[in-house]
Protein backbone atom coordinates (compact mmCIF):
# COMPACT_ATOMS: atom_id res chain seq x y z
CA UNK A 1 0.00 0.00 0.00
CA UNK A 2 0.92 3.38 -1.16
CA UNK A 3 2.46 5.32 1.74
CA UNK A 4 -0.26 8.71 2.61
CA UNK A 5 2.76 10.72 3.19
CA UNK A 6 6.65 11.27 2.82
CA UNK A 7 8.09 11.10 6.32
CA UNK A 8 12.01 11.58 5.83
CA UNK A 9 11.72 15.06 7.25
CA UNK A 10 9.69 15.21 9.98
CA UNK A 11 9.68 18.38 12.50
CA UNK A 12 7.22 19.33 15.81
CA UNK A 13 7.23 22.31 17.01
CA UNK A 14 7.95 23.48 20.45
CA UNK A 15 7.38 27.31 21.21
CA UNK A 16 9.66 27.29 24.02
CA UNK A 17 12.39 25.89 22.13
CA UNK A 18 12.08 27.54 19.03
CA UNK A 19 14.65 30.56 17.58
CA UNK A 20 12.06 32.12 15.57
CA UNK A 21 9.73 35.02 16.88
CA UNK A 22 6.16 32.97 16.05
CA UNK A 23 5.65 29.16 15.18
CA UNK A 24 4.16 30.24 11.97
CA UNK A 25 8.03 31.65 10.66
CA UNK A 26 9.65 28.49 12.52
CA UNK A 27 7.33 26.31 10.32
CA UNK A 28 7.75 28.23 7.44
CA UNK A 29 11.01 28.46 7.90
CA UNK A 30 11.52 24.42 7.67
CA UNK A 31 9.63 23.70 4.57
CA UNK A 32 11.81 25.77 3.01
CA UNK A 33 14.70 24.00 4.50
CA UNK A 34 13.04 21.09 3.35
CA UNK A 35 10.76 19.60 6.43
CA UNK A 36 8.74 16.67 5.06
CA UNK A 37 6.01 16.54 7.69
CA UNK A 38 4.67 19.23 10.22
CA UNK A 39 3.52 18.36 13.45
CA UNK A 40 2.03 20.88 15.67
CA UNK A 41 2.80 19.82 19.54
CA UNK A 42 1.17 22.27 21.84
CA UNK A 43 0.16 21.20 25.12
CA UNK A 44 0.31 24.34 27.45
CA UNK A 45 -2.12 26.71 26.12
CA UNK A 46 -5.83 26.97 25.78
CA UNK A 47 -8.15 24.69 23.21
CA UNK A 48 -8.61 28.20 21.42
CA UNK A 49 -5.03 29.00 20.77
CA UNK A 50 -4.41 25.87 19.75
CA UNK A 51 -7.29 25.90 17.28
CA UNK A 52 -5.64 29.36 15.91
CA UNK A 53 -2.09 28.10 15.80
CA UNK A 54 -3.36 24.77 13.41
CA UNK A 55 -5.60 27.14 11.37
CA UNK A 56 -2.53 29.26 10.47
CA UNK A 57 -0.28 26.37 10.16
CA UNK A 58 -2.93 24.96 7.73
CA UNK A 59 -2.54 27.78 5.67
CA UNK A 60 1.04 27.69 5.46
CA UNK A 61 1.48 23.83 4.80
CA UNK A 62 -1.43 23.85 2.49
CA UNK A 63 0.54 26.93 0.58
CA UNK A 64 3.61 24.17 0.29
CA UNK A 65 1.80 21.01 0.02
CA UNK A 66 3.23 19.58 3.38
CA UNK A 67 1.07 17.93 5.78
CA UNK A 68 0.23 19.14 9.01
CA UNK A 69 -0.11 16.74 11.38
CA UNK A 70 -1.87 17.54 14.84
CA UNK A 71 -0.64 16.18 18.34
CA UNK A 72 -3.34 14.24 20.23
CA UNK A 73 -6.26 16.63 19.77
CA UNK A 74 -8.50 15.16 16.93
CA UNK A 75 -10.90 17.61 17.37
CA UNK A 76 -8.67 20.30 16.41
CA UNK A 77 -7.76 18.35 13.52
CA UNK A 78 -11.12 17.87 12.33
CA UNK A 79 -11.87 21.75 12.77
CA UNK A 80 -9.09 22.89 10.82
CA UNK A 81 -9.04 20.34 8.08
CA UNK A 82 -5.42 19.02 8.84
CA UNK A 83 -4.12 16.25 6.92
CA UNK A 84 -3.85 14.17 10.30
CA UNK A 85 -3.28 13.31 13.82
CA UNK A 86 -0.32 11.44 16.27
CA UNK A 87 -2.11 9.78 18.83
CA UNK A 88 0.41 8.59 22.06
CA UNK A 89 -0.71 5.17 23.88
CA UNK A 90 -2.58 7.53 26.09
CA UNK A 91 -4.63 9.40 23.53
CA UNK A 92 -8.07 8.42 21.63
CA UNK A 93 -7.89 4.70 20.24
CA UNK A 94 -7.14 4.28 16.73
CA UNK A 95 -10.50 2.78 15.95
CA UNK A 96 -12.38 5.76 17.09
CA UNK A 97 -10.09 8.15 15.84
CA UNK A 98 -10.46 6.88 12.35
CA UNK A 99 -14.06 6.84 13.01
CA UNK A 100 -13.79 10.63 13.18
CA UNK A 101 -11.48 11.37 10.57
CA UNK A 102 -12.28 8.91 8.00
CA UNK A 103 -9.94 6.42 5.47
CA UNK A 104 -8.17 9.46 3.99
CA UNK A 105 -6.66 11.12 7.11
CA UNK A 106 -2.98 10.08 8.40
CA UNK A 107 -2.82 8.55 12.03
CA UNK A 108 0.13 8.38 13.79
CA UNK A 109 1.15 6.80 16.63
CA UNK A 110 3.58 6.47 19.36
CA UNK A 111 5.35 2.91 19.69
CA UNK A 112 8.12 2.23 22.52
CA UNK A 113 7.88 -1.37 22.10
CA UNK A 114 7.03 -4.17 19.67
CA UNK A 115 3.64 -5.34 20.45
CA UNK A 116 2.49 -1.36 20.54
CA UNK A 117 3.81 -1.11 17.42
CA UNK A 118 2.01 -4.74 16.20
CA UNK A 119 -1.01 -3.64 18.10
CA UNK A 120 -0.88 -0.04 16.18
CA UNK A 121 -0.29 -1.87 12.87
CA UNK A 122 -3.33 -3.92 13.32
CA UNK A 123 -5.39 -1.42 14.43
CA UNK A 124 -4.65 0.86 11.15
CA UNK A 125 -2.43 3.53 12.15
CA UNK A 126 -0.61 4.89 8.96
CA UNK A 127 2.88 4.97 10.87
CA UNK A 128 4.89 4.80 13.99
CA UNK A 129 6.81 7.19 15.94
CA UNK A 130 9.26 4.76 17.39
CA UNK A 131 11.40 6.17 20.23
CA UNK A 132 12.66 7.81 22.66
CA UNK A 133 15.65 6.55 20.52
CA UNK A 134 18.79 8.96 22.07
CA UNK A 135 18.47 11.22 25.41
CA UNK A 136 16.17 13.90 24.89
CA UNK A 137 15.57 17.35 26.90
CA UNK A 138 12.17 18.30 24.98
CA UNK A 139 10.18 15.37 26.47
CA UNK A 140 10.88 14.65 30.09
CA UNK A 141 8.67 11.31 29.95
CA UNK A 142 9.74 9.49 27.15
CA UNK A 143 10.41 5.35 27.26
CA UNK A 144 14.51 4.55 26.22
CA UNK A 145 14.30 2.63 22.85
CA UNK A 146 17.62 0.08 22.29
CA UNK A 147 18.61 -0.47 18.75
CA UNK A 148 17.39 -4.14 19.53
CA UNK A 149 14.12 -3.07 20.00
CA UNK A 150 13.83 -0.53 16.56
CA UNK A 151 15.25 -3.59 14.55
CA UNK A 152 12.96 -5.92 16.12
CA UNK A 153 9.61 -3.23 15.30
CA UNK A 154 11.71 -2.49 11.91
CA UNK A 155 11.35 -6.41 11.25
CA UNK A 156 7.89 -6.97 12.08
CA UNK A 157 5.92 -3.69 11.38
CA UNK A 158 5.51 -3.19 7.06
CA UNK A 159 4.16 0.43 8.15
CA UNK A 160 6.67 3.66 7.73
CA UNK A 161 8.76 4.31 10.73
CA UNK A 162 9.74 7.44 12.08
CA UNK A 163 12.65 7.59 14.82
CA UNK A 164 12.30 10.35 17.63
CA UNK A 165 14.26 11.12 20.50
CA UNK A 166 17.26 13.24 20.86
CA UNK A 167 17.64 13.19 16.88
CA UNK A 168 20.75 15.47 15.42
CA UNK A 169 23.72 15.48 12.60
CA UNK A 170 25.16 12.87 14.37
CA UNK A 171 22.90 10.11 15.05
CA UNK A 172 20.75 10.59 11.90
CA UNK A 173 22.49 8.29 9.08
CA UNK A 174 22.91 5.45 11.67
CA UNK A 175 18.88 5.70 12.10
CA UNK A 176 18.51 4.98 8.21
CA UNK A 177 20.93 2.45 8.50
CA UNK A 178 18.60 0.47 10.97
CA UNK A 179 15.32 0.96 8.45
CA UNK A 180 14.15 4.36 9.95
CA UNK A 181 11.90 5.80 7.01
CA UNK A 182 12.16 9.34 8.51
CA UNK A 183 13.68 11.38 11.49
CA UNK A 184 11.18 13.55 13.47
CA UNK A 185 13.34 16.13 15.14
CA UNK A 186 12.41 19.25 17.58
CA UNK A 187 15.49 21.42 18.62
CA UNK A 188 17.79 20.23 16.11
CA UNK A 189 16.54 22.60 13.51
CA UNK A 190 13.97 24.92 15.18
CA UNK A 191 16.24 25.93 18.08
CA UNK A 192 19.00 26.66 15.50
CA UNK A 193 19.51 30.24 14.55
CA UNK A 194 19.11 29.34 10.60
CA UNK A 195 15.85 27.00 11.11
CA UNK A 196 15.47 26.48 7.19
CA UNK A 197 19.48 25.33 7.03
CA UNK A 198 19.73 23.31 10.24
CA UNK A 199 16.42 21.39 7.93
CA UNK A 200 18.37 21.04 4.99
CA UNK A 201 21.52 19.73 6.87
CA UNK A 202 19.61 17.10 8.86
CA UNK A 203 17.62 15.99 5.56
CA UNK A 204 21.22 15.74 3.82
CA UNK A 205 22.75 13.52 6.40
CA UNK A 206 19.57 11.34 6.79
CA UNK A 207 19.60 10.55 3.23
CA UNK A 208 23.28 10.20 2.85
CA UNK A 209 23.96 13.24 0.68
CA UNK A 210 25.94 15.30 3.50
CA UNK A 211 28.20 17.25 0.54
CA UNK A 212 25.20 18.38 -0.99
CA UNK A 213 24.56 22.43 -1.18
């Protein structure tokens, strides 16, 4: 089955980690760089600002023909029209979440372990986050992920895999070595001071074309 989306660049934002004065230019900012994927993380401020930060997000990823993919709140992604929603083994079940959104909407969701990700798999979810894969400072409760574990989802999941946790330059390449289909990354390019060149870096080294300008 045809994959709903192309996942090698994937970035979340974070407005208290972010170098650029509104999430809107951070965004912008790494499509240009080359961001694959937008997801919009916002946990600490109202339903309505959320609903305003998506519906100007929407615009912008619309604009580039990038999908915006909303953190845990369905409803938000339903109201705004994004292209999906990443759903944490907390959040809404799958089932009823597709319910909402219908065949044509991506659903992600968080896997730390293999049955998660078998149970996700089964359950239709379009792809996995699989991590926390390296130490991370944005999330404070992640779940450690060994490289035995992402090779033993990597081997038994056929959906698109997305490594998180503590992503950067340095870690990237060995990530698409183990079957990673993207890299979702947070401070590693909107912290930097150049958001839409720290994107184009981290794309380069993911896909093995470092020298490339």
């Amino acid at each position: 089955m045809e994959s709903k989306a192309d996942y090698t660049l994937y970035v979340c934002t974070d407005r208290r980690l972010m170098s650029s004065a509104t999430i809107q230019e951070s965004v912008e900012e790494a499509i240009k760089g080359g961001a694959t994927v937008i997801q919009l993380r916002d946990k600490e401020v109202s339903g309505r600002e959320f609903y305003q930060t998506a519906l100007a997000l929407q615009e912008i990823t619309s604009y580039y023909h990038v999908p915006l993919i909303i953190n845990d709140r369905v409803d938000i992604a339903m109201a705004v029209d994004a292209a999906g929603v990443h759903l944490g083994q907390k959040d809404m079940p799958i089932e009823a979440a597709r319910k909402l959104l219908g065949p044509d909407k991506i659903i992600g969701v968080s896997a730390a372990r293999p049955q998660e990700a078998k149970d996700a798999q089964a359950a239709g979810a379009d792809y996995l986050g699989v991590g926390a894969m390296f130490t991370t400072a944005t999330k404070t409760d992640t779940r450690p992920v060994t490289k035995e574990i992402f090779r033993e989802i990597r081997r038994e999941i056929h959906l698109p895999i997305v490594a998180i946790g503590g992503v950067n330059e340095d870690n990237a390449m060995l990530l698409r070595e183990m079957g990673a289909d993207g890299i979702a990354v947070v401070s590693a390019v909107i912290a930097r001071e150049d958001v839409a060149e720290a994107a184009r870096r981290m794309k380069a080294v993911f896909v093995g074309q470092e020298g490339v300008k």
